[in-house]
Protein backbone atom coordinates (compact mmCIF):
# COMPACT_ATOMS: atom_id res chain seq x y z
CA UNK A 1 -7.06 19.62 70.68
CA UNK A 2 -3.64 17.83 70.81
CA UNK A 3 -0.87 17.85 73.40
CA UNK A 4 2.80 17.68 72.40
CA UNK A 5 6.27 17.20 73.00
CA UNK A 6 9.80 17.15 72.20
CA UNK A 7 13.02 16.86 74.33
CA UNK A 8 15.52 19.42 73.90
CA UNK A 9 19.27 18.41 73.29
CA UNK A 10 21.60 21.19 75.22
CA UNK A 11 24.93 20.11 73.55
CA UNK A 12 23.40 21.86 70.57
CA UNK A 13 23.38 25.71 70.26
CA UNK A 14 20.35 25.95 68.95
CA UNK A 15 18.84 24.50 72.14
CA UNK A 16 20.23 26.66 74.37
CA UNK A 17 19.05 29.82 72.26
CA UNK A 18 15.12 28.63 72.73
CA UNK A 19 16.02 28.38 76.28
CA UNK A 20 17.20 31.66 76.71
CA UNK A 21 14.79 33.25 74.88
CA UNK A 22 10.96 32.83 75.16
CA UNK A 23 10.72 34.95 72.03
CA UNK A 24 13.01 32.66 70.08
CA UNK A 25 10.76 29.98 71.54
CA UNK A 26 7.33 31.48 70.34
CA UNK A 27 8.82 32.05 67.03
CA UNK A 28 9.66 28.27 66.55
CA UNK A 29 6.52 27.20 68.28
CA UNK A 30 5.07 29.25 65.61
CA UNK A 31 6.27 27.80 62.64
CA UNK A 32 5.13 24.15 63.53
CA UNK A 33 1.79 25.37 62.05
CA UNK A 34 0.98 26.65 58.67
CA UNK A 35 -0.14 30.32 58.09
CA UNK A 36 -3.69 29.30 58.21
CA UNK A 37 -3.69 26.88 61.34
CA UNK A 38 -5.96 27.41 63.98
CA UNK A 39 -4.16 29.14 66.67
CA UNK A 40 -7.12 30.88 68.89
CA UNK A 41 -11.01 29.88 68.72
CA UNK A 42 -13.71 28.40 71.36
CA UNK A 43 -11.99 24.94 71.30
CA UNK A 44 -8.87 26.35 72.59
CA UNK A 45 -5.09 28.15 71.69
CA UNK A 46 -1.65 27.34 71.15
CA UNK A 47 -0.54 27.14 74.18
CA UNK A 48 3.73 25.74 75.16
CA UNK A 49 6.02 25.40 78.33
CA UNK A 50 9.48 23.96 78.74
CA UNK A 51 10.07 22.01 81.37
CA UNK A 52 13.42 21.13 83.51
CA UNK A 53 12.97 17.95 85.03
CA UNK A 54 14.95 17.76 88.19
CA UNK A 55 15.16 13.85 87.87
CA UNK A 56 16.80 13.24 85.01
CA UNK A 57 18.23 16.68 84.22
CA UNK A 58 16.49 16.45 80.85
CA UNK A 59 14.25 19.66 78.96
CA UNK A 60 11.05 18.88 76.94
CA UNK A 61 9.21 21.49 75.14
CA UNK A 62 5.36 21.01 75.78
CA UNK A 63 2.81 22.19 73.23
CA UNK A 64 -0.97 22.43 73.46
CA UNK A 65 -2.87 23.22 69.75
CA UNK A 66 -6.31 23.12 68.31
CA UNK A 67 -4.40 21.34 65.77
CA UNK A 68 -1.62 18.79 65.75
CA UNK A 69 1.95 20.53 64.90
CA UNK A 70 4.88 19.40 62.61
CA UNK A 71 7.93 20.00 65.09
CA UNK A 72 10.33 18.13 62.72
CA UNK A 73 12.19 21.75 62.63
CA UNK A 74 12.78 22.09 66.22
CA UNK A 75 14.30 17.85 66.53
CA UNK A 76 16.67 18.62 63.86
CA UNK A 77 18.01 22.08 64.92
CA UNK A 78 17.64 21.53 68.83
CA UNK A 79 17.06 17.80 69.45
CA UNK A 80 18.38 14.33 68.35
CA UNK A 81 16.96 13.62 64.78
CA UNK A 82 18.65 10.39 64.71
CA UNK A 83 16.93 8.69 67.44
CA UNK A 84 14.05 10.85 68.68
CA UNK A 85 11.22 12.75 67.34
CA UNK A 86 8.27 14.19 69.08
CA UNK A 87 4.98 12.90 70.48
CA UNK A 88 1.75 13.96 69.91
CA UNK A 89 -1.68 12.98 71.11
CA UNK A 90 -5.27 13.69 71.12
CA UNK A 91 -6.14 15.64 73.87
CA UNK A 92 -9.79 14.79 73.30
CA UNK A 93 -9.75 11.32 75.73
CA UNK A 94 -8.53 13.07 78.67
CA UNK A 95 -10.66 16.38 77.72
CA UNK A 96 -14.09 14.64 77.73
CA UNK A 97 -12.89 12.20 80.96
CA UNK A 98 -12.90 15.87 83.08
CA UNK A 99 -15.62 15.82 86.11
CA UNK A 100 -16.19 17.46 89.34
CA UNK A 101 -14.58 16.19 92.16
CA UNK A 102 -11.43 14.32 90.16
CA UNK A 103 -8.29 14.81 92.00
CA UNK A 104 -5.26 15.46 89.78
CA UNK A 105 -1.77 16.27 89.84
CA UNK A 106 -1.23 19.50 87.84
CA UNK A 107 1.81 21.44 86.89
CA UNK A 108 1.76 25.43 85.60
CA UNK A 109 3.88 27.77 84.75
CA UNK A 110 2.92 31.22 85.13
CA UNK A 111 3.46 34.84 85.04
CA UNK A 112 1.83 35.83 88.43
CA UNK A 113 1.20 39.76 88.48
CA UNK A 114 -1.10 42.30 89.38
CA UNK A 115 -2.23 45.65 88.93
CA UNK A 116 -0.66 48.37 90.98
CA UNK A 117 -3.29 50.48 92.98
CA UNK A 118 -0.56 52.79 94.44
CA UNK A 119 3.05 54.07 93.76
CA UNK A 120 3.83 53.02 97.40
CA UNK A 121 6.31 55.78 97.75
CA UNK A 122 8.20 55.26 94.83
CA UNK A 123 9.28 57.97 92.31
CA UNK A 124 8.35 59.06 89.42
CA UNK A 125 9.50 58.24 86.16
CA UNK A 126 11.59 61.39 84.08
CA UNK A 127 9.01 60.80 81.61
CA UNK A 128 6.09 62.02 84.15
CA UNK A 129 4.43 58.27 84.29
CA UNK A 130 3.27 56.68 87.48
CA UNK A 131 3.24 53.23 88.58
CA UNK A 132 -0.57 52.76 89.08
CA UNK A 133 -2.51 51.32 87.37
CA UNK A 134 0.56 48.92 86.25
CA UNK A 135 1.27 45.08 86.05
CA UNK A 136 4.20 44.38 88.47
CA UNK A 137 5.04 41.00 88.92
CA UNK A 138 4.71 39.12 92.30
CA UNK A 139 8.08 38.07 93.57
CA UNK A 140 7.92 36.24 96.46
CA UNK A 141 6.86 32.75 97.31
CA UNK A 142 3.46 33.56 98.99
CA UNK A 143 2.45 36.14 96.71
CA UNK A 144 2.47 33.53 93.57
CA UNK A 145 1.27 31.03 95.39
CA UNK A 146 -1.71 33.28 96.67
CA UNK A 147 -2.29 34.70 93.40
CA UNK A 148 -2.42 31.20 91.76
CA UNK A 149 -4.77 30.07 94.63
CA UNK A 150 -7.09 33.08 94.16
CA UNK A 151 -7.74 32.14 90.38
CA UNK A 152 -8.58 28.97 91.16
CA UNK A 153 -11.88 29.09 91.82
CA UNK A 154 -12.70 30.97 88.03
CA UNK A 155 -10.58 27.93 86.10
CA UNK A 156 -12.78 25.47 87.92
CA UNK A 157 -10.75 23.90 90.32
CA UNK A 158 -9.55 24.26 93.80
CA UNK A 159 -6.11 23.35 95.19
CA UNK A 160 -6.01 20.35 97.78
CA UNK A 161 -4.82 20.82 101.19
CA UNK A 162 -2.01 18.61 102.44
CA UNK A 163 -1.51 16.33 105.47
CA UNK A 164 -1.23 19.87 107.85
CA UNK A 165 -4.21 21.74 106.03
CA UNK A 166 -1.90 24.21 104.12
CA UNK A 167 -2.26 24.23 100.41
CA UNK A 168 -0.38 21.68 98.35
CA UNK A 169 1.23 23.26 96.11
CA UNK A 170 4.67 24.00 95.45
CA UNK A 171 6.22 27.26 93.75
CA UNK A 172 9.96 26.48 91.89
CA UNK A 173 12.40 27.94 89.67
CA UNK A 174 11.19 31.39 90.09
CA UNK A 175 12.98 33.62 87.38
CA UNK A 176 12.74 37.38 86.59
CA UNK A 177 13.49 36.60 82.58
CA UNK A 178 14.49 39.89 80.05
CA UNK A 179 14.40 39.36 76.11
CA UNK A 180 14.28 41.32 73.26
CA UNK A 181 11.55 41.48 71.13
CA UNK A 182 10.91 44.31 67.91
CA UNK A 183 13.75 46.24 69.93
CA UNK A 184 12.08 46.34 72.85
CA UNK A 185 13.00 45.12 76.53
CA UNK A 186 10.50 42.39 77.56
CA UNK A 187 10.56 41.73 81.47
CA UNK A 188 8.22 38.74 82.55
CA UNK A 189 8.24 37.24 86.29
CA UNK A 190 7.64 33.36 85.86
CA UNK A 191 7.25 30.66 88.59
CA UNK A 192 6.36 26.75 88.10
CA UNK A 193 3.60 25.61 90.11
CA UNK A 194 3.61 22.17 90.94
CA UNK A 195 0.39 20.38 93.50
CA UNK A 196 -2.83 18.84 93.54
CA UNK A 197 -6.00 20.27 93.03
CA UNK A 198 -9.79 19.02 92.85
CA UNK A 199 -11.95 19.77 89.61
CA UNK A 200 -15.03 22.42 91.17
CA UNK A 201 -16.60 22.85 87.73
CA UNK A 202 -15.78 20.92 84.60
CA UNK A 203 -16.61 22.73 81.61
CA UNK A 204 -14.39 25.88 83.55
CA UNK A 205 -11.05 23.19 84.10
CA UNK A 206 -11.29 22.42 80.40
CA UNK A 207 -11.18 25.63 79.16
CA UNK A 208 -8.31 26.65 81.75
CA UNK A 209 -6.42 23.07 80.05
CA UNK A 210 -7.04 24.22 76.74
CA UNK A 211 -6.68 28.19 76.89
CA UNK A 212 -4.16 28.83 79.81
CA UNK A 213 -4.00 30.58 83.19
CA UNK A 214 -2.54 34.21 83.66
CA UNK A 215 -0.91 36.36 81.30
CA UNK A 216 2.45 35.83 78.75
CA UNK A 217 0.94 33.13 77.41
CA UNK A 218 3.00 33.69 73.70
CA UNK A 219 5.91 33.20 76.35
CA UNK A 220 5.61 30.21 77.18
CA UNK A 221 3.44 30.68 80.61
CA UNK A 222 -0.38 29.27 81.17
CA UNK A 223 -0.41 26.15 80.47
CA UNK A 224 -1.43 23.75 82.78
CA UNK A 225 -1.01 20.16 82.32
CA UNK A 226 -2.38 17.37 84.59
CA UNK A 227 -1.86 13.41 85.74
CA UNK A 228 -4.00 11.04 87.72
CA UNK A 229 -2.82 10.74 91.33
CA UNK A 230 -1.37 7.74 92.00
CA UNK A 231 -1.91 6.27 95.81
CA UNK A 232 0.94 4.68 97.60
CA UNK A 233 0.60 0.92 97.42
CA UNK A 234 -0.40 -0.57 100.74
């Protein structure tokens, strides 16, 4: 597995496009791999997430692969060919270091949903269809974070409290996002999830770093990325 990425240049149109649209975004992601490039098996998926960093206002495209990609088209339509290209790294060291009871920082971004059980009132569509049985998105702040804390325990890991004994984690830039794709309307409800957790099961937390959490993951949700925890010097 390899872990890569590439900062985003939004003076350039280009840019801006793969922000706006997660499909433009898969399709690029796409083509950093030849037509016969492992994309899905045991070892893991292609898995990518843009991130806004509030620090230093800047946008990097993260990419997880079972094999290392060639994102030389993205830097010259969307980047700054003249002075920086991507980075990519085995994923393998940090893979293998994975144990229970590590404490990491971790950062997701995720389509939280779940499947309606009733219509709650709500009418029916002129096309006779009801809403159970349907993936709605969870909109507010405690119903991602619940949802992300009640997976937890499958992808091997359990979030850590904080100094009052609630949950530390923090759900940001919540979007409802719309896109086209093969003529259709695409609605996805994305949050970021940013925290610290505690590896419960090893083998489980690998295969949640190297296959994704949750669903949309085409669009660039489930992938969760990690960093050691570093403790305030004395």
């Amino acid at each position: 597995m390899f872990i890569s990425r590439v900062p985003l240049n939004m003076a350039r149109e280009c840019a801006r496009q793969l922000i706006a649209s997660p499909y433009r975004t898969h399709a690029a992601v796409e083509s950093a791999f030849p037509p016969d490039a492992v994309r899905d098996d045991e070892e893991g998926r292609i898995l990518w997430r843009l991130d806004n960093l509030a620090q230093d206002h800047s946008i990097w495209l993260y990419v997880v692969s079972p094999e290392a990609p060639d994102l030389t088209h993205i830097v010259e339509q969307a980047g700054w060919p003249m002075h920086v290209q991507w980075e990519s790294k085995d994923y393998t060291p940090l893979l293998s270091r994975i144990a229970v009871g590590q404490h990491w920082r971790f950062r997701l971004r995720a389509n939280p949903v779940r499947r309606a059980r009733v219509d709650k009132g709500r009418k029916p569509k002129a096309n006779g269809e009801g809403i159970v049985g349907k993936l709605q998105g969870h909109v507010t702040v405690g119903q991602q974070r619940d949802w992300l804390i009640s997976r937890a325990q499958a992808h091997g890991f359990a979030i850590l409290p904080d100094d009052n004994g609630d949950p530390s984690v923090i759900v940001s830039q919540r979007h409802r996002e719309r896109f086209t794709r093969e003529g259709r309307t695409v609605t996805l409800t994305t949050a970021v999830f940013d925290g610290r957790l505690v590896v419960t099961d090893a083998d489980l937390f690998r295969h949640a770093l190297c296959h994704g959490i949750g669903r949309a993951k085409g669009f660039g949700c489930g992938l969760l990325t990690v960093a050691p925890i570093r403790e305030p010097e004395a």
